[in-house]
PDB file of N, CA and C in Angstrom:
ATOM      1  N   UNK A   1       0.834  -1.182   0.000  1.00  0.00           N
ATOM      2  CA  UNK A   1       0.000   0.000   0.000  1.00  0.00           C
ATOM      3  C   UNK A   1       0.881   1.249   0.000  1.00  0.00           C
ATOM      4  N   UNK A   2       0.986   2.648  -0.615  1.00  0.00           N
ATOM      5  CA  UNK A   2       1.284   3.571  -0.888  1.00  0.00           C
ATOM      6  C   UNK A   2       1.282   4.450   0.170  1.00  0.00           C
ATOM      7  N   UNK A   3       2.222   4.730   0.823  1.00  0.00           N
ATOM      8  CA  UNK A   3       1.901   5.758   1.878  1.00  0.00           C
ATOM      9  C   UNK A   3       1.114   7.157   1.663  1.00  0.00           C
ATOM     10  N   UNK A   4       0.594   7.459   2.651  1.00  0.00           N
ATOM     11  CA  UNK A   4      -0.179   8.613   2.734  1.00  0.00           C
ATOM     12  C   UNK A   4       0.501  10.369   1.896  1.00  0.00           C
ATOM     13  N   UNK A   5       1.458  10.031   2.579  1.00  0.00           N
ATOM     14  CA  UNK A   5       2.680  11.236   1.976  1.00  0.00           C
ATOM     15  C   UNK A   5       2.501  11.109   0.094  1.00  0.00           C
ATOM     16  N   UNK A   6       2.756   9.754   0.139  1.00  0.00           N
ATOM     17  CA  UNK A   6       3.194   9.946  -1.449  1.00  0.00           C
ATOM     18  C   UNK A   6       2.172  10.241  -2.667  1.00  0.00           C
ATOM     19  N   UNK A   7       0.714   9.574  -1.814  1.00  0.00           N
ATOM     20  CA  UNK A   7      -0.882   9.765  -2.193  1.00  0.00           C
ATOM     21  C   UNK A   7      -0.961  10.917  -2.565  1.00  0.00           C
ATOM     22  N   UNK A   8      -0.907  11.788  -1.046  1.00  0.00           N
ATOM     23  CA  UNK A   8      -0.893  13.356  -1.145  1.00  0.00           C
ATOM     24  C   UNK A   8      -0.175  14.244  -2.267  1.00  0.00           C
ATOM     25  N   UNK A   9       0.855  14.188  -2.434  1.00  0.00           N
ATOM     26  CA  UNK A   9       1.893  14.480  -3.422  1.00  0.00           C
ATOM     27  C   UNK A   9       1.526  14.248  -4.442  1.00  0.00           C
ATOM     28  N   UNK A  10       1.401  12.228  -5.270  1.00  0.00           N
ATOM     29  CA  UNK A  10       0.325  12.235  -6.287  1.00  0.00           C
ATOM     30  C   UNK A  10      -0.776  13.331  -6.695  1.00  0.00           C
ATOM     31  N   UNK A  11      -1.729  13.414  -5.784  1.00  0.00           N
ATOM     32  CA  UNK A  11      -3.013  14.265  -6.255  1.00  0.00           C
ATOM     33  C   UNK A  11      -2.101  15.828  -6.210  1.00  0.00           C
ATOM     34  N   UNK A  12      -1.835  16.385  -5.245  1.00  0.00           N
ATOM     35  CA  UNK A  12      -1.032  17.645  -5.697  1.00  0.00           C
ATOM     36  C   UNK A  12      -0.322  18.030  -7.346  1.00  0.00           C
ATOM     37  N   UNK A  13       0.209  16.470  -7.179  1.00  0.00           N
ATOM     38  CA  UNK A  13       0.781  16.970  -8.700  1.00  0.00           C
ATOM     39  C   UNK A  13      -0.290  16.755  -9.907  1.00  0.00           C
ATOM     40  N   UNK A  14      -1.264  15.926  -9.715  1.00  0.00           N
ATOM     41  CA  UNK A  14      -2.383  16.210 -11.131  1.00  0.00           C
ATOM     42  C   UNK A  14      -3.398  17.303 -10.981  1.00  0.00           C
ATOM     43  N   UNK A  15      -3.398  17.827  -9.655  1.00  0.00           N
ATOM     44  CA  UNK A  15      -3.680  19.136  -9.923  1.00  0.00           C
ATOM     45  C   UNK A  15      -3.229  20.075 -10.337  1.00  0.00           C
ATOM     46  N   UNK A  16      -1.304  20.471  -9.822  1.00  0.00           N
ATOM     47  CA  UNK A  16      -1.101  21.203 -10.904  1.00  0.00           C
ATOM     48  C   UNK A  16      -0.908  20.985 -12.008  1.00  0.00           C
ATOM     49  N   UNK A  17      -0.993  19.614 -12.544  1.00  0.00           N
ATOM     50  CA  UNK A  17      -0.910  19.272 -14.149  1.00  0.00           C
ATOM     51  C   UNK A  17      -1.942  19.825 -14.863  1.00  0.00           C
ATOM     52  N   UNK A  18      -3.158  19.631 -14.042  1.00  0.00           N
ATOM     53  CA  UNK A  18      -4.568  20.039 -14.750  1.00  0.00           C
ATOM     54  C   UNK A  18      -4.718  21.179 -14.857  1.00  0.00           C
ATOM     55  N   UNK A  19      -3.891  22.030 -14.003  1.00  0.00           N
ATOM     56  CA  UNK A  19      -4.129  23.645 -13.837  1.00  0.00           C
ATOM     57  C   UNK A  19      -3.231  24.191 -14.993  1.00  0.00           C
ATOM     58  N   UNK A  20      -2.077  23.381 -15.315  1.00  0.00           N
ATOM     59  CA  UNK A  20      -1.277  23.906 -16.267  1.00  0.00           C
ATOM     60  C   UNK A  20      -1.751  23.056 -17.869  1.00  0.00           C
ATOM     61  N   UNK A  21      -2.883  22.653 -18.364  1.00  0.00           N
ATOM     62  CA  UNK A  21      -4.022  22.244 -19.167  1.00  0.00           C
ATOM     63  C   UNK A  21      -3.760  20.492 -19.621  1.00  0.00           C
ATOM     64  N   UNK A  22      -2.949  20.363 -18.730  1.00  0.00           N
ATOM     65  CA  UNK A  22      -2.678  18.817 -19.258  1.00  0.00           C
ATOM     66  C   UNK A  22      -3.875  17.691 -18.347  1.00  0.00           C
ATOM     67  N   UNK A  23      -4.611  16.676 -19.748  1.00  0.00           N
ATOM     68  CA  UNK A  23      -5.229  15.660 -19.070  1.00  0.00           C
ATOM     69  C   UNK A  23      -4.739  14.446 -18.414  1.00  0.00           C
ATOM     70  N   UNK A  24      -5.344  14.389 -17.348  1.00  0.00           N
ATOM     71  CA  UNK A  24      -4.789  12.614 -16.895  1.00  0.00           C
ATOM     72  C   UNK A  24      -5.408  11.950 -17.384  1.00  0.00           C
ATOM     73  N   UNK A  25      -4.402  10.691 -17.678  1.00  0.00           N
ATOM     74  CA  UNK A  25      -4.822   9.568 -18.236  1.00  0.00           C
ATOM     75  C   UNK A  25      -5.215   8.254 -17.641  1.00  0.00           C
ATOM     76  N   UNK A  26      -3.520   8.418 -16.596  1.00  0.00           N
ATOM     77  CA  UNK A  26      -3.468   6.927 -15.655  1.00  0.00           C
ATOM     78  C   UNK A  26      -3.214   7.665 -14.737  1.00  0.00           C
ATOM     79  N   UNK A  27      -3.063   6.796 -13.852  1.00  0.00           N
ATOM     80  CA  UNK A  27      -2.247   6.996 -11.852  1.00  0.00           C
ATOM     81  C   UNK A  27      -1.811   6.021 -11.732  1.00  0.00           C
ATOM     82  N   UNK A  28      -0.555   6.107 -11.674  1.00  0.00           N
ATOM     83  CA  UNK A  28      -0.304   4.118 -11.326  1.00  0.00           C
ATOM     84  C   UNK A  28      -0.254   3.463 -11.796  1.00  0.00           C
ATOM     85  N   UNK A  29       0.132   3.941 -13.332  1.00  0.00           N
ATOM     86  CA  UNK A  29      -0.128   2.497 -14.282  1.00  0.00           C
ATOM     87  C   UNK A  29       1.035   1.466 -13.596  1.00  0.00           C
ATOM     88  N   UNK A  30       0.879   0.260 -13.856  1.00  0.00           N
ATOM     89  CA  UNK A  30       1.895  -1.037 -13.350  1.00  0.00           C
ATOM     90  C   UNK A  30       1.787  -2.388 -14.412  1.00  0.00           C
ATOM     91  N   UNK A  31       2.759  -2.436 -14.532  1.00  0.00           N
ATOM     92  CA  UNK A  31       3.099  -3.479 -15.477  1.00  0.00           C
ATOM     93  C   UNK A  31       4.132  -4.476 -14.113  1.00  0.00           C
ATOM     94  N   UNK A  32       4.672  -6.002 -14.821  1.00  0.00           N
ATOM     95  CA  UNK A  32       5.639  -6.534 -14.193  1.00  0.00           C
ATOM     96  C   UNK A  32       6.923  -5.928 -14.001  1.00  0.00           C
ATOM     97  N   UNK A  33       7.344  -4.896 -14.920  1.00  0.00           N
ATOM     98  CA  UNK A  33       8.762  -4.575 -14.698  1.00  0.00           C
ATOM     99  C   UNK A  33       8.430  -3.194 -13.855  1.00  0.00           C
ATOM    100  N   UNK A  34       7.898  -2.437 -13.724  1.00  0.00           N
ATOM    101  CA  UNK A  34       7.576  -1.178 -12.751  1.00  0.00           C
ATOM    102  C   UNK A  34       6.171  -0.807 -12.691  1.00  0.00           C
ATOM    103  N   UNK A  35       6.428   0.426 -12.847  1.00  0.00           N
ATOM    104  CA  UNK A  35       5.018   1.655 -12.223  1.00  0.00           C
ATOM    105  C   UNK A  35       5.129   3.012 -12.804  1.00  0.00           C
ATOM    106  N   UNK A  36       4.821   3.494 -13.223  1.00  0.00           N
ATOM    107  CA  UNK A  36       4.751   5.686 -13.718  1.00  0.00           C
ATOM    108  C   UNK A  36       3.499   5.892 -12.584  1.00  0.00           C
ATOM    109  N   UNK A  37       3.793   6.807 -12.205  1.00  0.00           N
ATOM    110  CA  UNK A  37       2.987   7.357 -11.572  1.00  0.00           C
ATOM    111  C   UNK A  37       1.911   8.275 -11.850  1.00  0.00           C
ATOM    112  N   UNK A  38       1.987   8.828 -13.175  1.00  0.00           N
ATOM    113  CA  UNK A  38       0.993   9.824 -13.642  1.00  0.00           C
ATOM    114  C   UNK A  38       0.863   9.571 -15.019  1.00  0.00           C
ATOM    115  N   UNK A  39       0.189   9.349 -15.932  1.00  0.00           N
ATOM    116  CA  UNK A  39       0.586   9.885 -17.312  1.00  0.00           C
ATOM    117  C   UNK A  39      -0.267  10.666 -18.058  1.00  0.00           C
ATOM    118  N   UNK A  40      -0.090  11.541 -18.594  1.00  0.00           N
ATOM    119  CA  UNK A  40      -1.119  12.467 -18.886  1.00  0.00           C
ATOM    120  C   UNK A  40      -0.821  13.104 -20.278  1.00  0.00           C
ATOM    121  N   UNK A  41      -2.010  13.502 -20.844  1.00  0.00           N
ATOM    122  CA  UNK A  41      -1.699  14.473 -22.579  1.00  0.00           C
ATOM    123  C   UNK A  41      -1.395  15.878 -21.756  1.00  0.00           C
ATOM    124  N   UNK A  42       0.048  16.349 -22.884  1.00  0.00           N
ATOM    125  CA  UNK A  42      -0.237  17.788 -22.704  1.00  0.00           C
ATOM    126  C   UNK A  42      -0.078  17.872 -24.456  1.00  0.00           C
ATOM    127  N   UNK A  43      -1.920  18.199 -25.124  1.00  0.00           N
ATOM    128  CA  UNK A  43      -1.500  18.569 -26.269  1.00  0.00           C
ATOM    129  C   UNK A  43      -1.560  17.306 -26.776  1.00  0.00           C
ATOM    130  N   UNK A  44      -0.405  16.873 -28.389  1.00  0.00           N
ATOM    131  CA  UNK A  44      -0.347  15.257 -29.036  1.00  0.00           C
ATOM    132  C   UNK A  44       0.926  14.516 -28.050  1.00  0.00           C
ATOM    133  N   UNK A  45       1.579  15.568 -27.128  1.00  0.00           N
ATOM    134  CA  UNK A  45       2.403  14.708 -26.354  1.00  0.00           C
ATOM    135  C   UNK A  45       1.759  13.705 -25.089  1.00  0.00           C
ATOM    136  N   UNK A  46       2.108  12.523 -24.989  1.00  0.00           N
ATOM    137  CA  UNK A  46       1.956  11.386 -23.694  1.00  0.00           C
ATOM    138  C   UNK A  46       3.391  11.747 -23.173  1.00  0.00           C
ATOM    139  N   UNK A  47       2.773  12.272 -21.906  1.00  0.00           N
ATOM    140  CA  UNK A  47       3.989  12.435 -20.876  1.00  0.00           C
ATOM    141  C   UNK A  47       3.523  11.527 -19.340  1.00  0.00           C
ATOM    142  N   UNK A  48       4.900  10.610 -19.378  1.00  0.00           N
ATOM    143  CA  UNK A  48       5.103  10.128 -18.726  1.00  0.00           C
ATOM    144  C   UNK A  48       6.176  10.697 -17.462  1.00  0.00           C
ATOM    145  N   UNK A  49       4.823  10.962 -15.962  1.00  0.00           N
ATOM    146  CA  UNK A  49       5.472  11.716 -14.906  1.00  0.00           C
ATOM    147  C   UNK A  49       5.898  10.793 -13.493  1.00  0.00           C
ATOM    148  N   UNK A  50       6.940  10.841 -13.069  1.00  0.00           N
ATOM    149  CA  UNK A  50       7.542  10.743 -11.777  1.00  0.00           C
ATOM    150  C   UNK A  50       7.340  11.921 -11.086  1.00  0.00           C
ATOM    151  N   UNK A  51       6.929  11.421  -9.798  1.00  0.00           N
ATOM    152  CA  UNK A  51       6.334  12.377  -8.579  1.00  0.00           C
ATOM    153  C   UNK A  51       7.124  11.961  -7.192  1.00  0.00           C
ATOM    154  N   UNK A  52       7.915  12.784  -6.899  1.00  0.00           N
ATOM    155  CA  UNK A  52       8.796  12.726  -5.968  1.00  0.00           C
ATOM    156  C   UNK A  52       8.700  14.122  -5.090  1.00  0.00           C
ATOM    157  N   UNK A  53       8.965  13.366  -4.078  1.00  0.00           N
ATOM    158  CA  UNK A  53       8.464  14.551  -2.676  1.00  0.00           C
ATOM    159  C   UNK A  53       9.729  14.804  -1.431  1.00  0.00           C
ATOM    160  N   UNK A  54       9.646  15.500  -0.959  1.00  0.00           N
ATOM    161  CA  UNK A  54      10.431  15.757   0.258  1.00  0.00           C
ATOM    162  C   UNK A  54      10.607  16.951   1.446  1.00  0.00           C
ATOM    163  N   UNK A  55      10.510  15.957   2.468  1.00  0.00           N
ATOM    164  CA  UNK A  55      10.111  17.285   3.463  1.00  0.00           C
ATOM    165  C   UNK A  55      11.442  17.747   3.785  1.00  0.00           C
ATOM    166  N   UNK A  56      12.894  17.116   4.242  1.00  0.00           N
ATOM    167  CA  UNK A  56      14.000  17.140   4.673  1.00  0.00           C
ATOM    168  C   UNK A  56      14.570  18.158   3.733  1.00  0.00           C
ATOM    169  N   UNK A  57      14.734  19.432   3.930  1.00  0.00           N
ATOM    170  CA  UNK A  57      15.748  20.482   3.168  1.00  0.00           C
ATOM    171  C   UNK A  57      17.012  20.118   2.944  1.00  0.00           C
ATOM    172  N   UNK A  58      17.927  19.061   3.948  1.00  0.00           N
ATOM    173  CA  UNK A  58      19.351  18.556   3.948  1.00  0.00           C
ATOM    174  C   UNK A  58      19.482  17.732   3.086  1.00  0.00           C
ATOM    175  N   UNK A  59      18.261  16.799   2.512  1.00  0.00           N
ATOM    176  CA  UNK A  59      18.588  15.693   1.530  1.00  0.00           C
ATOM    177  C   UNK A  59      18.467  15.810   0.397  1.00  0.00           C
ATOM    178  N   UNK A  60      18.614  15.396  -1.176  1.00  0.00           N
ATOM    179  CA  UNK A  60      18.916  16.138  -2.420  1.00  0.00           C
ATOM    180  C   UNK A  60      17.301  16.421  -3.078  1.00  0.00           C
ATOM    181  N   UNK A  61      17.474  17.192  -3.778  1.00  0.00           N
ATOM    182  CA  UNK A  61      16.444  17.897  -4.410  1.00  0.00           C
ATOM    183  C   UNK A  61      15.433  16.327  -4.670  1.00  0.00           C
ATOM    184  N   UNK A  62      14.314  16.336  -4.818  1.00  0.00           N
ATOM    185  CA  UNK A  62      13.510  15.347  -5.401  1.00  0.00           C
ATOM    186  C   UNK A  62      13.731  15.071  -6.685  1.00  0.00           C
ATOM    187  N   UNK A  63      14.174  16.012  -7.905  1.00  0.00           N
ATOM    188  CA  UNK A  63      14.547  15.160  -8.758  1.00  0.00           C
ATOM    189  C   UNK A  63      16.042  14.606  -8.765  1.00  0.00           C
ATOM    190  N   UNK A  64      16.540  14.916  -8.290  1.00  0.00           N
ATOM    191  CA  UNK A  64      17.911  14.690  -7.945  1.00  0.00           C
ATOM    192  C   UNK A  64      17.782  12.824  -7.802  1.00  0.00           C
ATOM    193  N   UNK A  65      16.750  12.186  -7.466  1.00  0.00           N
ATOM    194  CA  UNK A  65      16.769  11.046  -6.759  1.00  0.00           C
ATOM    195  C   UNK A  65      16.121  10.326  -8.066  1.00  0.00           C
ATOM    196  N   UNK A  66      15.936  10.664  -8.993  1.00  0.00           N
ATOM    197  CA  UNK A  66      15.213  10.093 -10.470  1.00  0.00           C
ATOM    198  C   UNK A  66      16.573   9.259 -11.245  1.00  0.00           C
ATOM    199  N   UNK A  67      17.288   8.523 -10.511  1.00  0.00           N
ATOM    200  CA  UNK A  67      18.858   7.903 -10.890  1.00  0.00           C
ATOM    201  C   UNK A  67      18.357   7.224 -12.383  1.00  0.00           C
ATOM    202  N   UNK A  68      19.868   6.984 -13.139  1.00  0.00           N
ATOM    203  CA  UNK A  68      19.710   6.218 -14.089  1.00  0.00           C
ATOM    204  C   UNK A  68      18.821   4.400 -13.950  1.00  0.00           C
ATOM    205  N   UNK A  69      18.992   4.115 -12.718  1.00  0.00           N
ATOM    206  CA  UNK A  69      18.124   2.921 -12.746  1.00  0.00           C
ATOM    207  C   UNK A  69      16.549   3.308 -12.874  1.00  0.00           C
ATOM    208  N   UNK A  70      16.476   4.669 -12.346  1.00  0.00           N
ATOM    209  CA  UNK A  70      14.978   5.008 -12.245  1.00  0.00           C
ATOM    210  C   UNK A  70      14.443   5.337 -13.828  1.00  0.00           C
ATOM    211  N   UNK A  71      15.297   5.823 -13.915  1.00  0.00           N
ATOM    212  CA  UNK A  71      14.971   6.410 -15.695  1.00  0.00           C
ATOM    213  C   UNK A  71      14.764   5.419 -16.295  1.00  0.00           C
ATOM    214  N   UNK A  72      15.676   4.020 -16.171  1.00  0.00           N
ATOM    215  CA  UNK A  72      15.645   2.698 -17.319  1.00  0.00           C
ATOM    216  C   UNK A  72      13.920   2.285 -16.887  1.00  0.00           C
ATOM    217  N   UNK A  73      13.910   2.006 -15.768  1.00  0.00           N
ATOM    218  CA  UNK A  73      12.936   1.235 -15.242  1.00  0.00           C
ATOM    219  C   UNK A  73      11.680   2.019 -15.878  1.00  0.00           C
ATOM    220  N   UNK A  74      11.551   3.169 -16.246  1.00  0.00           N
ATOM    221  CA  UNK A  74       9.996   4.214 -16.692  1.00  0.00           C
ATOM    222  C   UNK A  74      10.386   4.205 -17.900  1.00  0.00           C
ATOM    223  N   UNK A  75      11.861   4.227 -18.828  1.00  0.00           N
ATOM    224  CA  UNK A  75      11.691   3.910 -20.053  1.00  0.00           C
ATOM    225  C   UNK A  75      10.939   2.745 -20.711  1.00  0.00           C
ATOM    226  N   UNK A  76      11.610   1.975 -20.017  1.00  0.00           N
ATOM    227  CA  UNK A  76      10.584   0.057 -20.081  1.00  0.00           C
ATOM    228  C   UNK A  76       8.904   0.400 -20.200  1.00  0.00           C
ATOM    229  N   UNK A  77       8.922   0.792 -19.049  1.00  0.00           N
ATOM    230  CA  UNK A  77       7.405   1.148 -17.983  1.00  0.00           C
ATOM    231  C   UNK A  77       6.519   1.643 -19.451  1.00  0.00           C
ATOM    232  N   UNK A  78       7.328   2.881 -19.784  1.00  0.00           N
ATOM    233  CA  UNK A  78       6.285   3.846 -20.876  1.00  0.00           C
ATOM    234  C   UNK A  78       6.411   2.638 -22.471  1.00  0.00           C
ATOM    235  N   UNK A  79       7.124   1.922 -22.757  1.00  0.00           N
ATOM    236  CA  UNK A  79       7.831   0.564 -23.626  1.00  0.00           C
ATOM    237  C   UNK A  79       6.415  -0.012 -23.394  1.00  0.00           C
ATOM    238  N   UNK A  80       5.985  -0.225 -22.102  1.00  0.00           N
ATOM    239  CA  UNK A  80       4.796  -1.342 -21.932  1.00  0.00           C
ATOM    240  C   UNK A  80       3.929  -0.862 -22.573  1.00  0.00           C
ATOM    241  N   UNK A  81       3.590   0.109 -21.918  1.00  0.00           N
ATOM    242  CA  UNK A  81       2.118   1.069 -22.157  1.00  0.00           C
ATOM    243  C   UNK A  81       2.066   1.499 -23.464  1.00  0.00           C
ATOM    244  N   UNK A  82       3.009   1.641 -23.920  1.00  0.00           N
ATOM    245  CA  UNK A  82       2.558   2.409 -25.435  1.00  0.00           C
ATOM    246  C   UNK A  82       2.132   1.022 -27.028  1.00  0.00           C
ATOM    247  N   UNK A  83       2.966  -0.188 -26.626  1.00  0.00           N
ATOM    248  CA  UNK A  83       2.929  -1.559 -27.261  1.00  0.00           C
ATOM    249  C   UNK A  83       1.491  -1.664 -27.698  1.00  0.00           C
ATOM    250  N   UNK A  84       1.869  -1.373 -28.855  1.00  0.00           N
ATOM    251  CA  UNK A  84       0.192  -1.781 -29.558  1.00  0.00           C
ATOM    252  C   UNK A  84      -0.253  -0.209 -29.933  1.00  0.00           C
ATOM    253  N   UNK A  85      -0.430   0.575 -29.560  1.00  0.00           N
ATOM    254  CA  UNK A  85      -0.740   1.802 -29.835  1.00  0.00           C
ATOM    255  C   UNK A  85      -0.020   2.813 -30.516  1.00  0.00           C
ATOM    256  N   UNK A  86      -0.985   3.359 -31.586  1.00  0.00           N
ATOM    257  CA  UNK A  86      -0.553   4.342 -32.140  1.00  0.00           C
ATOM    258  C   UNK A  86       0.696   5.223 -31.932  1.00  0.00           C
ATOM    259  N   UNK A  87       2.064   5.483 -32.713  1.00  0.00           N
ATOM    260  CA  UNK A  87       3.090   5.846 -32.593  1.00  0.00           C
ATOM    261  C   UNK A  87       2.287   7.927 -31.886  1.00  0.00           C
ATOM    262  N   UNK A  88       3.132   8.520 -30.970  1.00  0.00           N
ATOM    263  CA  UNK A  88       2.856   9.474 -30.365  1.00  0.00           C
ATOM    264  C   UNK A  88       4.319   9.938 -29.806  1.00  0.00           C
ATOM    265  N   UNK A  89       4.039  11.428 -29.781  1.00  0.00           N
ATOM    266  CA  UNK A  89       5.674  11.841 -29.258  1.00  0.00           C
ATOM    267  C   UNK A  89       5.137  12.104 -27.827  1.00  0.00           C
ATOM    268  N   UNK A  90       6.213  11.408 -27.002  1.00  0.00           N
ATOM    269  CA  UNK A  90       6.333  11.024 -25.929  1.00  0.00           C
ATOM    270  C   UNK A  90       7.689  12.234 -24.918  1.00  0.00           C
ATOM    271  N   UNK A  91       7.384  12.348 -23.635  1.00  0.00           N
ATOM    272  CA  UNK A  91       8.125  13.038 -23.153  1.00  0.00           C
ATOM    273  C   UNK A  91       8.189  12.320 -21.821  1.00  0.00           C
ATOM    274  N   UNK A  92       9.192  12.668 -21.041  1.00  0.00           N
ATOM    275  CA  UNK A  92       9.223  11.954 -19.448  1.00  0.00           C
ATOM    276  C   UNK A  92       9.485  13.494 -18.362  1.00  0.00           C
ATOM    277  N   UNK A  93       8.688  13.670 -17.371  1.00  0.00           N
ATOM    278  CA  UNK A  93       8.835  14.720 -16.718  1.00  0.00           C
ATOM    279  C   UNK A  93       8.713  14.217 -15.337  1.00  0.00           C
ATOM    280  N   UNK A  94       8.998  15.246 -14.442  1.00  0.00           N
ATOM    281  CA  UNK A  94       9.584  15.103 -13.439  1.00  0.00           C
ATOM    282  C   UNK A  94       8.619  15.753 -12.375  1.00  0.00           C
ATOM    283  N   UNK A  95       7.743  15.528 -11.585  1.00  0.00           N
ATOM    284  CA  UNK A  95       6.746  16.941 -10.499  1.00  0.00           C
ATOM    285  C   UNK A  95       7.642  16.864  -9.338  1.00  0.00           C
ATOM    286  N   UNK A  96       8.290  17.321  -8.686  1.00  0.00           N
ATOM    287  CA  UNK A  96       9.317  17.722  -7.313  1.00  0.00           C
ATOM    288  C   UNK A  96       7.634  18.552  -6.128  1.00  0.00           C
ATOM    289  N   UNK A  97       7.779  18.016  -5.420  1.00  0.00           N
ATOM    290  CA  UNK A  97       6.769  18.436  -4.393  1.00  0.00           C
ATOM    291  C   UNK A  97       7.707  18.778  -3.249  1.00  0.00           C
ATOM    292  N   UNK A  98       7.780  19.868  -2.760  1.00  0.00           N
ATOM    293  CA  UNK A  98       8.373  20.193  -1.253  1.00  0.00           C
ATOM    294  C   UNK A  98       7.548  21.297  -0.818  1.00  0.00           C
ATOM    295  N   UNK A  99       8.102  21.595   0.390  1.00  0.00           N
ATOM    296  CA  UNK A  99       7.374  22.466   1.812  1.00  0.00           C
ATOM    297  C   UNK A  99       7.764  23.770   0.985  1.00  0.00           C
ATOM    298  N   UNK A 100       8.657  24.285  -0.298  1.00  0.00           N
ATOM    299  CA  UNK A 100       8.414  25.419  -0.933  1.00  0.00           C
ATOM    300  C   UNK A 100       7.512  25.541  -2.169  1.00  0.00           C
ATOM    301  N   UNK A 101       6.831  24.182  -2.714  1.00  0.00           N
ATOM    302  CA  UNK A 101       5.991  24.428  -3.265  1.00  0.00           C
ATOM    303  C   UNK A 101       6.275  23.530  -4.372  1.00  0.00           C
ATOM    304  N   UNK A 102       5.440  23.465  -5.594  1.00  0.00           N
ATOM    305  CA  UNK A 102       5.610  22.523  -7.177  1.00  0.00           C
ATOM    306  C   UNK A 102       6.751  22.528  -7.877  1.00  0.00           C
ATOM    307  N   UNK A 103       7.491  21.784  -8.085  1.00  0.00           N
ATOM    308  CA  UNK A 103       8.547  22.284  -8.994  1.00  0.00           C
ATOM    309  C   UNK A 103       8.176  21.142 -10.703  1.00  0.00           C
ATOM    310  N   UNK A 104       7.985  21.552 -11.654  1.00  0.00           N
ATOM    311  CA  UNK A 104       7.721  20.466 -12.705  1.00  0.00           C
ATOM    312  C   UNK A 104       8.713  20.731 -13.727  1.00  0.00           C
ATOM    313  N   UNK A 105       9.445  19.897 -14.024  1.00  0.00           N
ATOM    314  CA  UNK A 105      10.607  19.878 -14.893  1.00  0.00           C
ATOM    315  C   UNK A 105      10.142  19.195 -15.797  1.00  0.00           C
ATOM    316  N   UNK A 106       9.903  19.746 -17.055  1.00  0.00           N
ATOM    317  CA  UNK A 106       9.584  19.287 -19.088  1.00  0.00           C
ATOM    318  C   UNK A 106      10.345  18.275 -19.124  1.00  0.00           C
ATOM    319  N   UNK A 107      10.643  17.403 -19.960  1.00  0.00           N
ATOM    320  CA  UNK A 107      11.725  16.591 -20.049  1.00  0.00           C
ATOM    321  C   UNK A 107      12.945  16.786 -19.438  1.00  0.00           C
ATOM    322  N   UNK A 108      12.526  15.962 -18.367  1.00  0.00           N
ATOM    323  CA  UNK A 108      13.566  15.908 -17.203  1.00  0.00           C
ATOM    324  C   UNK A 108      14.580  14.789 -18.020  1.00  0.00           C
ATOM    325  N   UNK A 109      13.795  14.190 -18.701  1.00  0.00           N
ATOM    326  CA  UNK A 109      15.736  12.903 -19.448  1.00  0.00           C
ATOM    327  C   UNK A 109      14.282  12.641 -20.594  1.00  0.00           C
ATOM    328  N   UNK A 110      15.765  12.004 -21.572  1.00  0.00           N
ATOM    329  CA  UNK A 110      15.030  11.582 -22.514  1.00  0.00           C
ATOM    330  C   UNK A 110      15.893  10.036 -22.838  1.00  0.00           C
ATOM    331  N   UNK A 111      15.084   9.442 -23.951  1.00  0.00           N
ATOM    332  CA  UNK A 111      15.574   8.200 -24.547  1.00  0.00           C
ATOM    333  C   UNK A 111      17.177   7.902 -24.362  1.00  0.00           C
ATOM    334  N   UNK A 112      17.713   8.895 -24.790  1.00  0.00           N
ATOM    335  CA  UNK A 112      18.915   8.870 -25.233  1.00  0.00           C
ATOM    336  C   UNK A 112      20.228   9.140 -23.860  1.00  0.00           C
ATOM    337  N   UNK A 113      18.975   9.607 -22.641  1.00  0.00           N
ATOM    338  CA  UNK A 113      20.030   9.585 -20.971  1.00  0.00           C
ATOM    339  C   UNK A 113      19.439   8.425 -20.351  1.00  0.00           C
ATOM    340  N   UNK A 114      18.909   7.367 -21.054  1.00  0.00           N
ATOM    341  CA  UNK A 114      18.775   6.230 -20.156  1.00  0.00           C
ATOM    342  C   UNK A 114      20.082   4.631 -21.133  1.00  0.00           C
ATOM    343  N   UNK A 115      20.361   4.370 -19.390  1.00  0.00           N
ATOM    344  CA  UNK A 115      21.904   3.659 -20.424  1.00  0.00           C
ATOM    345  C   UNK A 115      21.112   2.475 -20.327  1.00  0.00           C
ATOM    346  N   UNK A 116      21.492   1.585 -21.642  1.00  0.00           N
ATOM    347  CA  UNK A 116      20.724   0.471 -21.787  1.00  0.00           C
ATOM    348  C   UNK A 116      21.316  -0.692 -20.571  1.00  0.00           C
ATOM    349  N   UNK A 117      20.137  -1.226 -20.062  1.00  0.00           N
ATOM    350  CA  UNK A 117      20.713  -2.645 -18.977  1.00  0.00           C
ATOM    351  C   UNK A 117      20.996  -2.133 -17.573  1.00  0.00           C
ATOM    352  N   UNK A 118      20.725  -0.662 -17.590  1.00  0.00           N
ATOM    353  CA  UNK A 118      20.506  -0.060 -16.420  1.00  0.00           C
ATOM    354  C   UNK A 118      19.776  -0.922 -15.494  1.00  0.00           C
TER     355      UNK A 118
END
């Protein structure tokens, strides 16, 4: 089960997704090899979002913690989800939630910063 913190954070961030005109699609999609946490249209783009939170000011930024294993694992992830469906330009973004407020980074990495076998 998903802790409460990270729930919270979730819905925070598809609200400001929705406020900034992008639709949700999923929450949670899950396949066997991982999970995305958000994915939503902004526009003909499917963006696939990681939602990372933090209350601790001493520990590294929330996206800071999106490592190359994390990136391989949502490259796969968005690999699942898209199989079978119509070719679409795709983006991977980043929502940072802290005690100063939203931070959403556009293509936080792309295809080409995830190392294969990660």
């Amino acid at each position: 089960m998903r802790d409460v913190e990270g729930r919270a954070a979730e819905d925070l961030a598809c609200q400001y997704l929705r406020a900034q005109g992008m639709r949700i699609v999923a929450r949670n999609w899950r396949w066997r090899g991982g999970e995305v946490d958000i994915i939503a249209k902004d526009g003909p783009t499917l963006v696939f979002v990681e939602v990372r939170s933090r209350t601790d000011p001493h520990r590294l930024r929330p996206e800071e913690s999106v490592d190359a294993r994390k990136r391989a694992r949502l490259w796969r992830t968005a690999q699942a989800y898209l199989a079978g469906k119509p070719a679409v330009p795709v983006r991977f973004d980043v929502v940072a939630i802290t005690p100063e407020g939203v931070r959403h980074i556009r293509g936080a990495f792309a295809a080409e910063d995830v190392r294969p076998g990660a």
